[in-house]
Protein backbone atom coordinates (compact mmCIF):
# COMPACT_ATOMS: atom_id res chain seq x y z
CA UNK A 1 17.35 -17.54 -18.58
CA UNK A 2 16.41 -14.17 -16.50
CA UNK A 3 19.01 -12.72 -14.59
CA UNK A 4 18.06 -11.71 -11.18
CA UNK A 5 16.83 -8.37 -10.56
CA UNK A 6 19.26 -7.45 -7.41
CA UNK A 7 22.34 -9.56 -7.82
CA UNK A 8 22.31 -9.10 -11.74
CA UNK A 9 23.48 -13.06 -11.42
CA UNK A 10 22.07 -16.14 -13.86
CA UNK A 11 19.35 -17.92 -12.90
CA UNK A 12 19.34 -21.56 -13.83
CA UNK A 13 15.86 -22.71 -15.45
CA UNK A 14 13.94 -24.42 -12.59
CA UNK A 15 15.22 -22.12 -9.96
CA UNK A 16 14.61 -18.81 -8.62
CA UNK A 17 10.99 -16.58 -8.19
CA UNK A 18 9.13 -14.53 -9.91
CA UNK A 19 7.91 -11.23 -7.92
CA UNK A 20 4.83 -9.25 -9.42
CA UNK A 21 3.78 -5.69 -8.14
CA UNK A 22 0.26 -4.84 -8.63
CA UNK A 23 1.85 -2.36 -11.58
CA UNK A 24 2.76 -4.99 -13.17
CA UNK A 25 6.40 -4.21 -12.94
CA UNK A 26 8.03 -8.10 -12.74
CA UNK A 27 11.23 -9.17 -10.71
CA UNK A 28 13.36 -12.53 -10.64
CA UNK A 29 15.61 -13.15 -7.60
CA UNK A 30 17.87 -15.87 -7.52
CA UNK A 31 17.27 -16.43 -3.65
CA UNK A 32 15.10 -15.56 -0.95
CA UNK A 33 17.91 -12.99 0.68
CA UNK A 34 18.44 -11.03 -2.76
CA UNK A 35 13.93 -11.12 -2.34
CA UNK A 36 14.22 -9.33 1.31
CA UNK A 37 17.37 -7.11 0.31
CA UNK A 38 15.28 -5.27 -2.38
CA UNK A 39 11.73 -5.81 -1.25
CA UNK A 40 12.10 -5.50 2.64
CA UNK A 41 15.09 -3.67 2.96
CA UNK A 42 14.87 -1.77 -0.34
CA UNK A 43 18.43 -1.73 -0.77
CA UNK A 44 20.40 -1.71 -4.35
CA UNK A 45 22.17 -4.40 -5.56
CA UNK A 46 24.82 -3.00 -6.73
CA UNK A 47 25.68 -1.07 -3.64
CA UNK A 48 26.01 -4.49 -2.16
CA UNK A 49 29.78 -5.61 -1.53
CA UNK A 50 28.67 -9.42 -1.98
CA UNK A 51 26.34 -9.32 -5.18
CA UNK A 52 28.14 -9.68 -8.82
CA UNK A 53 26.60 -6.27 -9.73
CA UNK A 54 28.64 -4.44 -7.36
CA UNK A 55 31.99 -6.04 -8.50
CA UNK A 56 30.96 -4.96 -12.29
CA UNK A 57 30.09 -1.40 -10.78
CA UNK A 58 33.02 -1.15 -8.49
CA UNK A 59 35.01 -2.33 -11.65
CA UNK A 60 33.39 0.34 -13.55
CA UNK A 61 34.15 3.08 -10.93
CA UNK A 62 37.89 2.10 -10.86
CA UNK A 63 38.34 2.81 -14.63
CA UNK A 64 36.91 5.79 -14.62
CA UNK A 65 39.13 7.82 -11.37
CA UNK A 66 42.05 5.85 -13.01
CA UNK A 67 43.87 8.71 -15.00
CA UNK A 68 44.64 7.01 -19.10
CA UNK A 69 47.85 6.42 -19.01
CA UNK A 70 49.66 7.76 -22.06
CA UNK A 71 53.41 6.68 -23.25
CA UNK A 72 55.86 9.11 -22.77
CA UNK A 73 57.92 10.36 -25.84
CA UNK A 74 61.61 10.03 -25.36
């Protein structure tokens, strides 16, 4: 199963299109507002509050402002 192109989510066999450029260069989106967010609109997907590439980069993000924390010797 592909995963969508903009949302990064699963797309369940049966479901879901296929995008070709004339490059050749192929995208699957799970639904037609993840097609006009990144064809129309050209926005990123994971720039998008609502998409679950954006939770795994916000995620990401977090981890990596968070300081390690280390145990302090007593």
């Amino acid at each position: 199963m592909p995963n969508c192109s903009f949302c990064d989510d699963s797309i369940p066999k049966g479901t879901g299109l296929m995008y070709v450029k004339k490059d050749g260069t192929i995208f699957y989106f799970c639904s037609s507002k993840c097609k006009k967010n990144n064809l129309v609109l050209g926005r990123e997907g994971r720039r998008q509050k609502w998409t679950p590439a954006a939770k795994k980069f916000m995620a990401r993000e977090a981890m990596k402002k968070e300081p390690s924390k280390k145990p302090s010797k007593k």
